[in-house]
C-alpha atoms as a PDB file:
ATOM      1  CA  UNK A   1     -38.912  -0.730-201.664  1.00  0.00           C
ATOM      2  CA  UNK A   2     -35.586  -0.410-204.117  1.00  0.00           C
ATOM      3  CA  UNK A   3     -38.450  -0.350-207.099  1.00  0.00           C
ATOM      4  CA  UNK A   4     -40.789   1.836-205.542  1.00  0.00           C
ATOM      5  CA  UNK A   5     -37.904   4.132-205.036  1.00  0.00           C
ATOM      6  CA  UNK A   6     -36.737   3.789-208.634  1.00  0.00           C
ATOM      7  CA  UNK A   7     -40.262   4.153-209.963  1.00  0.00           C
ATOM      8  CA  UNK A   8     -40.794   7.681-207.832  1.00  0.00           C
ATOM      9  CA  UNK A   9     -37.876   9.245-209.274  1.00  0.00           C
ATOM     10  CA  UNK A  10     -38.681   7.904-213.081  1.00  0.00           C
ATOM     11  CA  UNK A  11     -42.284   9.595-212.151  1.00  0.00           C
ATOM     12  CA  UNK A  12     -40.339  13.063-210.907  1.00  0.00           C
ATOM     13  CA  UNK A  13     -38.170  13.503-213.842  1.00  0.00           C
ATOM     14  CA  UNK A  14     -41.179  12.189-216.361  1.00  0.00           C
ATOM     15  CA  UNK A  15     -43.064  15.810-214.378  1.00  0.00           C
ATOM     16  CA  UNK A  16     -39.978  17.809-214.543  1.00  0.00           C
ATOM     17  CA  UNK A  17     -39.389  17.152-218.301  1.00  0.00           C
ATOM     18  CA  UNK A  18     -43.097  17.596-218.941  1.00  0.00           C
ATOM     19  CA  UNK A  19     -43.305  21.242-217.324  1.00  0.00           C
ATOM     20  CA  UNK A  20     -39.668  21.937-219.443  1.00  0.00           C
ATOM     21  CA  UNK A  21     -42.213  21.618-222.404  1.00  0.00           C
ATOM     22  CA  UNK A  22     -44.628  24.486-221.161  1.00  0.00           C
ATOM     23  CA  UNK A  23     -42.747  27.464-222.972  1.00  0.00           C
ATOM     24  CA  UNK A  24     -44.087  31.283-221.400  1.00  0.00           C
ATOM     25  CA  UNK A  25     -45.973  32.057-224.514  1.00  0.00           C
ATOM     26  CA  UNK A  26     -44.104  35.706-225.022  1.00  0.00           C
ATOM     27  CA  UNK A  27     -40.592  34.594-224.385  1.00  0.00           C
ATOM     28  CA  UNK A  28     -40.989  31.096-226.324  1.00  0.00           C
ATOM     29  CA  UNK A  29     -38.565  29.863-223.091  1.00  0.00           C
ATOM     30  CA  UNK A  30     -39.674  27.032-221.018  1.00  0.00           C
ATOM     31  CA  UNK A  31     -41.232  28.147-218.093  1.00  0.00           C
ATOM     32  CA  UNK A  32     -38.549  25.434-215.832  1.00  0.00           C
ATOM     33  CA  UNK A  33     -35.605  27.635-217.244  1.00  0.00           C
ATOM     34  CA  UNK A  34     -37.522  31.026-216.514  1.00  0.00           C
ATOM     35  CA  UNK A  35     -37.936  29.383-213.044  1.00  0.00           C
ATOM     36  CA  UNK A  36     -42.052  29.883-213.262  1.00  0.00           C
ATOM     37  CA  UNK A  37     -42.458  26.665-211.804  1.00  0.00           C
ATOM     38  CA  UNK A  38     -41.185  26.736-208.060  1.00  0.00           C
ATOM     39  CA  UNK A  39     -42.304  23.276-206.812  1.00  0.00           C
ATOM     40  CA  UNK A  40     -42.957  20.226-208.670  1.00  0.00           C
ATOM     41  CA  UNK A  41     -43.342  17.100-206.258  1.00  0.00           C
ATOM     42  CA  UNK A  42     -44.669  13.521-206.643  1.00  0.00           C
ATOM     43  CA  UNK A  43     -46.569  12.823-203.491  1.00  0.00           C
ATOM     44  CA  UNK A  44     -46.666   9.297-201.937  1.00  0.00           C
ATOM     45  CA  UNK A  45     -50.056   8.590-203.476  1.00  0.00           C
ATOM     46  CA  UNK A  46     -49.007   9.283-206.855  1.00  0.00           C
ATOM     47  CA  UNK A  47     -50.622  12.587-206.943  1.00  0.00           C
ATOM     48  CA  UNK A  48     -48.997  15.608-208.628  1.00  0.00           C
ATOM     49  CA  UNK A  49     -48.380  19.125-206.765  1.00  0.00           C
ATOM     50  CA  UNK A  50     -47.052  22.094-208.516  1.00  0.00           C
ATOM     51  CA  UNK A  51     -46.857  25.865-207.055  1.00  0.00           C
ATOM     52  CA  UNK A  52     -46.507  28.277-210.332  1.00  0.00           C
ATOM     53  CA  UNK A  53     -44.988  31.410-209.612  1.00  0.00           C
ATOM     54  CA  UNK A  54     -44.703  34.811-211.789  1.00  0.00           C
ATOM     55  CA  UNK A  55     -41.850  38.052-211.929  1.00  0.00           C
ATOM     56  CA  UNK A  56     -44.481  40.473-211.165  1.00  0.00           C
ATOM     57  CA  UNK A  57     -48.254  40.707-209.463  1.00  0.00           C
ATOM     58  CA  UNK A  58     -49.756  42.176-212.033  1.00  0.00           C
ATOM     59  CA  UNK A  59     -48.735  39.804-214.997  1.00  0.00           C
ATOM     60  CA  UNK A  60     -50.748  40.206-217.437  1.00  0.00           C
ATOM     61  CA  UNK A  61     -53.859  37.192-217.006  1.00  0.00           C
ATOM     62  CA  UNK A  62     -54.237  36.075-220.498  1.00  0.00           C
ATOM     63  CA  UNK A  63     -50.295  35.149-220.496  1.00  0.00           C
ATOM     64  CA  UNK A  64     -50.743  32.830-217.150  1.00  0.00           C
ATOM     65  CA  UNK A  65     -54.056  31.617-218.359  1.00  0.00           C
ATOM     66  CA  UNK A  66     -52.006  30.138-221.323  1.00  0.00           C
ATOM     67  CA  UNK A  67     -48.946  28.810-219.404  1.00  0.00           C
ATOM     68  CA  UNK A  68     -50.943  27.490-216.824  1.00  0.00           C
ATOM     69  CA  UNK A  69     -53.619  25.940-219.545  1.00  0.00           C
ATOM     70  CA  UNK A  70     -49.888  24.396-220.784  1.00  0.00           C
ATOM     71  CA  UNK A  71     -49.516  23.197-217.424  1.00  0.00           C
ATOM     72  CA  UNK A  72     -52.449  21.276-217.749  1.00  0.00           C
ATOM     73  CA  UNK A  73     -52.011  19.990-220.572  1.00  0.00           C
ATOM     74  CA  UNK A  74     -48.470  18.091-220.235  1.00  0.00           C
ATOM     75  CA  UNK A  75     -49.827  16.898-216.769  1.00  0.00           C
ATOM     76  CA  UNK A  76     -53.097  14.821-218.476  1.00  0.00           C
ATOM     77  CA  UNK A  77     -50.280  13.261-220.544  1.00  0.00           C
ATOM     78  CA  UNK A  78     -48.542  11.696-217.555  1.00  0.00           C
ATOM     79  CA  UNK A  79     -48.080   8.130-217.924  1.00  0.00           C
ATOM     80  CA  UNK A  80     -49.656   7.410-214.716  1.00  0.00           C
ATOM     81  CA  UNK A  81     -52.579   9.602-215.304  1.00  0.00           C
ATOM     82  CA  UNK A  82     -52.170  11.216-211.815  1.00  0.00           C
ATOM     83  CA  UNK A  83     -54.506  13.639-209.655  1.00  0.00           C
ATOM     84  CA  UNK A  84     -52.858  17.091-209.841  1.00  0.00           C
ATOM     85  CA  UNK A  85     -53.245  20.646-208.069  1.00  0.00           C
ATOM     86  CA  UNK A  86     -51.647  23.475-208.939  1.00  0.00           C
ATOM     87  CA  UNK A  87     -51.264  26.338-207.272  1.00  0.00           C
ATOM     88  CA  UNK A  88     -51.038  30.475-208.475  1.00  0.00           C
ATOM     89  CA  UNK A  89     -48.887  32.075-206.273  1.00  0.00           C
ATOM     90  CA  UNK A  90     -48.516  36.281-205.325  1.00  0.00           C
ATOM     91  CA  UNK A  91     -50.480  37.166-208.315  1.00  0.00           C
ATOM     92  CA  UNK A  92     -53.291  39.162-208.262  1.00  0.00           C
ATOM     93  CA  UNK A  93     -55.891  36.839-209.799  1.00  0.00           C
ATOM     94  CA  UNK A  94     -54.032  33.806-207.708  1.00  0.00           C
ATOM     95  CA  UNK A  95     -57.323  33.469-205.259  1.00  0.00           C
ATOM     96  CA  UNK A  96     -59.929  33.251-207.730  1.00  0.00           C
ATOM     97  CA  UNK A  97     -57.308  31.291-210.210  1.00  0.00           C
ATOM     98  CA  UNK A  98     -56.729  28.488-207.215  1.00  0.00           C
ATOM     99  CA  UNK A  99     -60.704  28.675-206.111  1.00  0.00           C
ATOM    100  CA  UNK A 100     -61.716  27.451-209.420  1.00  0.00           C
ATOM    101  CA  UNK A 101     -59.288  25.000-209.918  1.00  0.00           C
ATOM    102  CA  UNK A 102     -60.588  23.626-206.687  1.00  0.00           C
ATOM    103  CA  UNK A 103     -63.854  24.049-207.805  1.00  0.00           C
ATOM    104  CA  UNK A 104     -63.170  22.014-210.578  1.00  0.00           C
ATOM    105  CA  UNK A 105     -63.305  25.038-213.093  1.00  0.00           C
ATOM    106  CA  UNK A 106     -61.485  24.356-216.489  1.00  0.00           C
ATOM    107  CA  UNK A 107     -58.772  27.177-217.195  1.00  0.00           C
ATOM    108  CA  UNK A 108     -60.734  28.757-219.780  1.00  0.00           C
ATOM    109  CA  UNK A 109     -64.032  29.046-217.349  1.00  0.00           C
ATOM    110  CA  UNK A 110     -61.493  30.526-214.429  1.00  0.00           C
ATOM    111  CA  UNK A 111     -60.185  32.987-216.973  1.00  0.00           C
ATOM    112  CA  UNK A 112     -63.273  33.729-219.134  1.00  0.00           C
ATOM    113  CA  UNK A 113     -64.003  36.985-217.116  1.00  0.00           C
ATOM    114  CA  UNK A 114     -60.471  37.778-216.270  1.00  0.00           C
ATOM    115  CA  UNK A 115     -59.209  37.719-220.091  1.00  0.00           C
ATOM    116  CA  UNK A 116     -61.724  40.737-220.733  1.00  0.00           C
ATOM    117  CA  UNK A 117     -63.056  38.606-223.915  1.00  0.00           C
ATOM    118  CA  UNK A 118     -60.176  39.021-225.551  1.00  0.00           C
ATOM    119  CA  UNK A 119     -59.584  36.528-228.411  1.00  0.00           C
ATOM    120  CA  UNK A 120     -56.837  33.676-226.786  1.00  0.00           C
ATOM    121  CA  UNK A 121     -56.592  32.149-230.426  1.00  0.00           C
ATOM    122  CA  UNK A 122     -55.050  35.289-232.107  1.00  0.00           C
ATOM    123  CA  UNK A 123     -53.086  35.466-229.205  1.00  0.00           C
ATOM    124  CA  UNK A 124     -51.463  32.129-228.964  1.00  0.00           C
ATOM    125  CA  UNK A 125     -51.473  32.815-232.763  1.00  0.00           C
ATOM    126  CA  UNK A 126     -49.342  35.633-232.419  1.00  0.00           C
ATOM    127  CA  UNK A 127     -46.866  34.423-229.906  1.00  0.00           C
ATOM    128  CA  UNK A 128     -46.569  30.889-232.281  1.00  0.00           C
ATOM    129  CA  UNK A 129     -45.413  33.494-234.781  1.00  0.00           C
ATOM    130  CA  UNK A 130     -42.655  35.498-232.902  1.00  0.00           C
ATOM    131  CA  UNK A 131     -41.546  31.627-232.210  1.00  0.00           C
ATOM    132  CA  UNK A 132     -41.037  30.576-235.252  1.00  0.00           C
ATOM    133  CA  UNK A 133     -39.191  33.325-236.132  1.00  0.00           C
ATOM    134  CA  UNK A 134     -37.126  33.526-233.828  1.00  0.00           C
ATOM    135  CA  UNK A 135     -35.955  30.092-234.255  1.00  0.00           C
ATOM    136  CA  UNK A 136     -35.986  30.685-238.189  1.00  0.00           C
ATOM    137  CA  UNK A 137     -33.678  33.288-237.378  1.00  0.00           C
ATOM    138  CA  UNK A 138     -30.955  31.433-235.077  1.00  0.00           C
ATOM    139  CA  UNK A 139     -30.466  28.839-237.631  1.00  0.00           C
ATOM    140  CA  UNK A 140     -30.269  31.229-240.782  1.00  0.00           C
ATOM    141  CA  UNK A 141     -27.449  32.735-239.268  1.00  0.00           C
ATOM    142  CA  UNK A 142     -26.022  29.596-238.106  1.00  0.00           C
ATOM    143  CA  UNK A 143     -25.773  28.510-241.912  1.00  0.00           C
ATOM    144  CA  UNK A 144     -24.204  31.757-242.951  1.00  0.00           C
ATOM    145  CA  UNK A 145     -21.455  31.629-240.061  1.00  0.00           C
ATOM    146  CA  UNK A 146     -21.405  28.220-241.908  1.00  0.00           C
ATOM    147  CA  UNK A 147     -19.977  29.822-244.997  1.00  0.00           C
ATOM    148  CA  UNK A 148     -23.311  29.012-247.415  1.00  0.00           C
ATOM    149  CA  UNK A 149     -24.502  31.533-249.656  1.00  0.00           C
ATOM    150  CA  UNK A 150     -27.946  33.052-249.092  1.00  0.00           C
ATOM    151  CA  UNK A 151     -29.137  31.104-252.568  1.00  0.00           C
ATOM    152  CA  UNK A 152     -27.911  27.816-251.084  1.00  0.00           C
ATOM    153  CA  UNK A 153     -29.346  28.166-247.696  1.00  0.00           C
ATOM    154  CA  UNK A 154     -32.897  29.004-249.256  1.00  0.00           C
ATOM    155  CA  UNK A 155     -32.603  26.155-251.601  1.00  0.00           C
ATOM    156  CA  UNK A 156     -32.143  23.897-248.605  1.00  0.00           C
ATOM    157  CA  UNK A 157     -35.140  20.751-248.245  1.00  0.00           C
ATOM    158  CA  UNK A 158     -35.705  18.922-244.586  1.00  0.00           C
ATOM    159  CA  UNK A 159     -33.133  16.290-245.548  1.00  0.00           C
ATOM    160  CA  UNK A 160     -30.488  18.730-245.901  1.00  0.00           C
ATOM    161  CA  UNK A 161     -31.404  20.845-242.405  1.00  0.00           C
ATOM    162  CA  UNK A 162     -31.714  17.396-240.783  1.00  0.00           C
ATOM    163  CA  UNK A 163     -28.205  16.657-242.303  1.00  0.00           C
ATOM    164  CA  UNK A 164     -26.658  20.322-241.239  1.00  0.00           C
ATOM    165  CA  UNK A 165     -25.045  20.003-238.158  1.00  0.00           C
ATOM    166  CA  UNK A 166     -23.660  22.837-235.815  1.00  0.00           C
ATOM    167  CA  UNK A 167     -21.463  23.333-232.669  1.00  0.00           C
ATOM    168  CA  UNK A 168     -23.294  23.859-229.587  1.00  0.00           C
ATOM    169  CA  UNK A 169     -25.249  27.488-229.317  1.00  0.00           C
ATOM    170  CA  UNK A 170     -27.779  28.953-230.124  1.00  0.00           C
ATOM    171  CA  UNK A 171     -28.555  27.731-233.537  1.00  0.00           C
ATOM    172  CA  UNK A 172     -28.117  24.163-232.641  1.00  0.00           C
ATOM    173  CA  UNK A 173     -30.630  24.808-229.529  1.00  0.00           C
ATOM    174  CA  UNK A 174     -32.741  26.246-232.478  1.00  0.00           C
ATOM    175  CA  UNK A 175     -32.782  23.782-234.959  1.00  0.00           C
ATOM    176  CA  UNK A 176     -35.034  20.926-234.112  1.00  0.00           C
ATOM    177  CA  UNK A 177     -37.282  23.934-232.503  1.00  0.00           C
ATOM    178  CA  UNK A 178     -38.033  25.229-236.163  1.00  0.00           C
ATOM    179  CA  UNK A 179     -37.883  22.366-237.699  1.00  0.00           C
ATOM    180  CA  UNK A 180     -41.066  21.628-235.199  1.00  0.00           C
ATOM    181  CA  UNK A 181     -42.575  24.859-235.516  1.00  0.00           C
ATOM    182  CA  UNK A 182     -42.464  24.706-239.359  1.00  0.00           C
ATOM    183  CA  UNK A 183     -43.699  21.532-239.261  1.00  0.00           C
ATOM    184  CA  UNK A 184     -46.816  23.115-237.024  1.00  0.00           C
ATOM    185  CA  UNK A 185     -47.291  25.803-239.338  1.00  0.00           C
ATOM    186  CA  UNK A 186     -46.859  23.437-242.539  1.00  0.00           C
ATOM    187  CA  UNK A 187     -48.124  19.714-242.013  1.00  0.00           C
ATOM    188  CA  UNK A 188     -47.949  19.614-245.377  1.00  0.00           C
ATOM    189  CA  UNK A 189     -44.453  20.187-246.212  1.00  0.00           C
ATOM    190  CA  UNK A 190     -42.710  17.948-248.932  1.00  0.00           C
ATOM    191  CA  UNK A 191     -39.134  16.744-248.502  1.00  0.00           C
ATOM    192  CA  UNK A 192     -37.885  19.173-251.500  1.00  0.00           C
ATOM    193  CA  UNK A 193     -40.188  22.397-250.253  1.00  0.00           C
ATOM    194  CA  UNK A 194     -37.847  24.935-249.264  1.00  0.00           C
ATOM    195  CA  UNK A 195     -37.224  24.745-245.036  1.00  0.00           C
ATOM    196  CA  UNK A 196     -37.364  28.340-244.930  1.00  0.00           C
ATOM    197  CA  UNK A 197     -40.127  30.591-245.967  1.00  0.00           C
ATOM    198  CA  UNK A 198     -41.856  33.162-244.306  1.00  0.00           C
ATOM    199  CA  UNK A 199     -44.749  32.994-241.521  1.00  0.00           C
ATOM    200  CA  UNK A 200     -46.901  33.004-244.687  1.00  0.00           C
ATOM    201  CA  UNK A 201     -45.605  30.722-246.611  1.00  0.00           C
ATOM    202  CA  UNK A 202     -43.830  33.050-249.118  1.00  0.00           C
ATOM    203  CA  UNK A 203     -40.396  31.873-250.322  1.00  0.00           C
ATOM    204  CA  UNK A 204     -37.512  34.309-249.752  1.00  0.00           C
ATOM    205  CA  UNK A 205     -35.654  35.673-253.146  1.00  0.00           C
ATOM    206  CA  UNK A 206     -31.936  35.552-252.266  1.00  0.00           C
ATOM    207  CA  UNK A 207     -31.334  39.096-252.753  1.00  0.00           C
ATOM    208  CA  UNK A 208     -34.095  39.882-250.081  1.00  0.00           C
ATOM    209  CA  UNK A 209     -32.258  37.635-247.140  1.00  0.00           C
ATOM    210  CA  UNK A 210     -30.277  40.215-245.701  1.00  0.00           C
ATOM    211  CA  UNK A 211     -33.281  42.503-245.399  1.00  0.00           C
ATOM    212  CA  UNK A 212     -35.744  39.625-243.799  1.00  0.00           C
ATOM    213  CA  UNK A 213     -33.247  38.815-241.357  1.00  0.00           C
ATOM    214  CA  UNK A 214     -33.116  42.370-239.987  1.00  0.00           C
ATOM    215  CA  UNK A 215     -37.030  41.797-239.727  1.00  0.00           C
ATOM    216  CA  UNK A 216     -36.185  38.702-237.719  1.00  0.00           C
ATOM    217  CA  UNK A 217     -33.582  39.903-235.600  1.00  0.00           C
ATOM    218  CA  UNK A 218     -36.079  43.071-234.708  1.00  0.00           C
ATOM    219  CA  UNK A 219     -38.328  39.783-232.960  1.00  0.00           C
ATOM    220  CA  UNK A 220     -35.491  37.968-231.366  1.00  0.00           C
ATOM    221  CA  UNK A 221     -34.254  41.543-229.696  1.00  0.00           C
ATOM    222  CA  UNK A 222     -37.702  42.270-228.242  1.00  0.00           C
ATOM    223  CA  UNK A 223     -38.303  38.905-226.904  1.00  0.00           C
ATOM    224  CA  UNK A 224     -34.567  38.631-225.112  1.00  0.00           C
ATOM    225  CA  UNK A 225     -35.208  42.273-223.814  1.00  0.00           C
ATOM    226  CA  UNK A 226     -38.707  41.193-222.787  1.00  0.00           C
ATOM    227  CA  UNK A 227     -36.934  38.138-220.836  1.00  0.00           C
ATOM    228  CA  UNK A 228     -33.973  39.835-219.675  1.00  0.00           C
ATOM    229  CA  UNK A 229     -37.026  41.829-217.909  1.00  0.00           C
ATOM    230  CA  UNK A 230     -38.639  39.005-216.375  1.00  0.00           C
ATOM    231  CA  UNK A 231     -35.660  37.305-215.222  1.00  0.00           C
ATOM    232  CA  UNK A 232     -34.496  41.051-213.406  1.00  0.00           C
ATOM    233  CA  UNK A 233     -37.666  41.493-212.194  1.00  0.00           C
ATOM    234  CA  UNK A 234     -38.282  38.006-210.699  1.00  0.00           C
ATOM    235  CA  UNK A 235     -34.766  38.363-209.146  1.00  0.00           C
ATOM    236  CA  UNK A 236     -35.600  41.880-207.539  1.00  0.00           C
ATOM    237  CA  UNK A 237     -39.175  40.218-206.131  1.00  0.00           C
ATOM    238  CA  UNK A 238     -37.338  37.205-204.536  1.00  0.00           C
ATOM    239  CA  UNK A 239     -34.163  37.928-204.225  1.00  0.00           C
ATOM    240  CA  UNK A 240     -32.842  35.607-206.609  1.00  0.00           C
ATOM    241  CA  UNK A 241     -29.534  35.583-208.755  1.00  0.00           C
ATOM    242  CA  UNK A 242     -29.630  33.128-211.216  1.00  0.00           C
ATOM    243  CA  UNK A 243     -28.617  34.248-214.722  1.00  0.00           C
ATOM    244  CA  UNK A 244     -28.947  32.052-217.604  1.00  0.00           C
ATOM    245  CA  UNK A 245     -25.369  31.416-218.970  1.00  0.00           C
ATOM    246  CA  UNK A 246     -25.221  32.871-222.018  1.00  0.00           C
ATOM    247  CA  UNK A 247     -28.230  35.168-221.445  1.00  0.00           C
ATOM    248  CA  UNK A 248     -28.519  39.500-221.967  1.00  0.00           C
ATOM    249  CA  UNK A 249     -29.087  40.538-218.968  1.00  0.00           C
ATOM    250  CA  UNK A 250     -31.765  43.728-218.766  1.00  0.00           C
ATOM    251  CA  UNK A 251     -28.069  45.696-218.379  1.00  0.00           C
ATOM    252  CA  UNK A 252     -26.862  44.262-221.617  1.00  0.00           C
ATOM    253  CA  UNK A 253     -29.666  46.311-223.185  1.00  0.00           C
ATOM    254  CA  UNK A 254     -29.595  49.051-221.433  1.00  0.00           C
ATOM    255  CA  UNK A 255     -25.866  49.840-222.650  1.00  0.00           C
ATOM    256  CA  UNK A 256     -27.024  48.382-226.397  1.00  0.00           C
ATOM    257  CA  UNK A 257     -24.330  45.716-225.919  1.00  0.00           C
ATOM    258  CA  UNK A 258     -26.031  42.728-227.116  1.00  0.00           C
ATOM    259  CA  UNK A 259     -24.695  40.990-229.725  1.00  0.00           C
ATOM    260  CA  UNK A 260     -26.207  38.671-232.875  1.00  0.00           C
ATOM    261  CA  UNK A 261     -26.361  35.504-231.322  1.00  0.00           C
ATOM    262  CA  UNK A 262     -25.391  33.361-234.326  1.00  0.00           C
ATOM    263  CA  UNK A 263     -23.747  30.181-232.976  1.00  0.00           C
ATOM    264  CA  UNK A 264     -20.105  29.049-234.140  1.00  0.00           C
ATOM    265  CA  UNK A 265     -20.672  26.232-236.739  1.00  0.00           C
ATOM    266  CA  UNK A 266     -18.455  22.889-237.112  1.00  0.00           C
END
C-alpha cells in the first residue's frame, strides 16, 4: 500500500509539472501560475482528469484551442500513458469543446469551425515571437544591471550566457527560457554565434541596443498589461485574490507605475 501511495503522488506531481509546461500562448505564462487549470487529479485507475478554466466567457477560441491542444500534448507524454478527459468550463464554446472530446474529436477537428479558418500556424508563430522577445529582453537588461557594455553583451556565445549567472528575478527566470526559445528558432546555432540577434536572425550593431530594447520593452509591457487583465478579470469572475508576487497588477498600469523589470545581478 506504502508504494502504491508513493507511486500516486510521483504520478500527481509528474501531471502537475507537465500542465506547468502548457504556457497561455499570449502571455507566454504557464497556464498552472495563471491558475487556468482548476483541477488536476490522478484517479484510482490511473486515469487523468483535468477541468480547464478561463478569465472570461468569451475568450477568444483560437487561444483555448492552443492551450488546450498544449494540454494534450504534455498529457500523451505521461510516463504511464494514462486515459485522460478534460473538461472546458463557463466558456462559451465549452459544450461543443467537451462533446467532441467525448466524441473522440482531435482539438483541431473540435475547433476547425470555431477558429473561423483562421491560420493557427501564423498564430502560434506570432505568439513564439512576442516570447522570445520578451525573454531576450529580461536577460539583456540583466547583463547591463551587470555592468557589461552593450559591445560585450552582443559579442556574448552560449558558453558565456550558460556561464553568466544572476540573482534571483526576472532575468534569471528568463534565462534558460531564451536560451530554449533561441535554440527553437535557431537549431543551428554554433557555440561562437552571437546569443542575441533579432527574431530574424539579424545581429544587433552596438550603437542600435538602446533603441531595440525600447522595441522589446514595448512587447514585454503589452503582454504584463494583457496578464495583469486576465489575472483581474479571473479574480472579479470567481472571486479570487491571488496576485503573483512580484506581478503589475491591472492598477499598476492604470497609474503608469510599472517599472523595467531588470533583475539585480550577483
Amino acid at each position: 500500500m506504502a508504494t502504491a501511495s508513493i507511486s500516486d503522488d510521483g504520478r500527481q506531481k509528474e501531471l502537475w509539472r507537465r500542465l506547468g509546461e502548457v504556457n497561455d500562448p499570449e502571455l507566454d505564462e504557464a497556464i498552472t501560475e495563471m491558475g487556468f487549470v482548476e483541477r488536476a487529479e490522478v484517479t484510482s485507475d490511473g486515469s487523468v482528469e483535468v477541468d480547464f478554466r478561463l478569465p472570461t466567457y468569451w475568450c477568444s477560441p483560437n487561444f483555448a484551442f492552443l492551450m488546450l491542444d498544449g494540454v494534450r500534448q504534455v498529457l500523451d507524454q505521461l510516463s504511464w500513458s494514462p486515459a485522460y478527459c478534460v473538461k472546458l468550463h463557463d466558456h462559451m464554446f465549452a459544450e461543443e469543446v467537451n462533446r467532441g472530446m467525448e466524441a473522440g474529436k482531435s482539438f483541431g477537428d473540435i475547433f476547425a469551425e470555431l477558429a473561423e479558418d483562421r491560420d493557427l500556424g501564423a498564430l502560434r508563430e506570432t505568439f513564439r515571437m512576442k516570447a522570445f522577445k520578451r525573454r531576450q529582453e529580461a536577460v539583456l537588461r540583466g547583463l547591463k544591471a551587470h555592468g557589461l557594455t552593450d559591445r560585450e553583451i552582443l559579442g556574448i556565445g552560449l558558453p558565456a550566457y550558460d556561464a553568466a549567472r544572476f540573482e534571483a528575478g526576472e532575468a534569471a527566470k528568463q534565462k534558460p527560457r531564451y536560451r530554449a526559445a533561441l535554440l527553437e528558432r535557431f537549431p543551428d546555432r554554433r557555440a561562437d554565434d552571437p546569443v542575441f540577434v533579432t527574431w530574424d536572425g539579424q545581429q544587433i550593431p552596438p550603437m542600435a541596443l538602446t533603441a531595440y530594447l525600447g522595441e522589446l520593452r514595448s512587447v514585454r509591457i503589452n503582454m504584463e498589461f494583457n496578464g495583469a487583465l486576465c489575472r483581474g478579470l479571473k479574480q472579479t469572475r470567481y472571486k479570487e485574490l491571488d496576485v503573483v508576487d512580484g506581478e503589475p497588477a491591472l492598477v499598476d498600469f492604470i497609474l503608469d507605475r510599472v517599472p523595467d523589470r531588470a533583475a539585480p545581478t550577483a
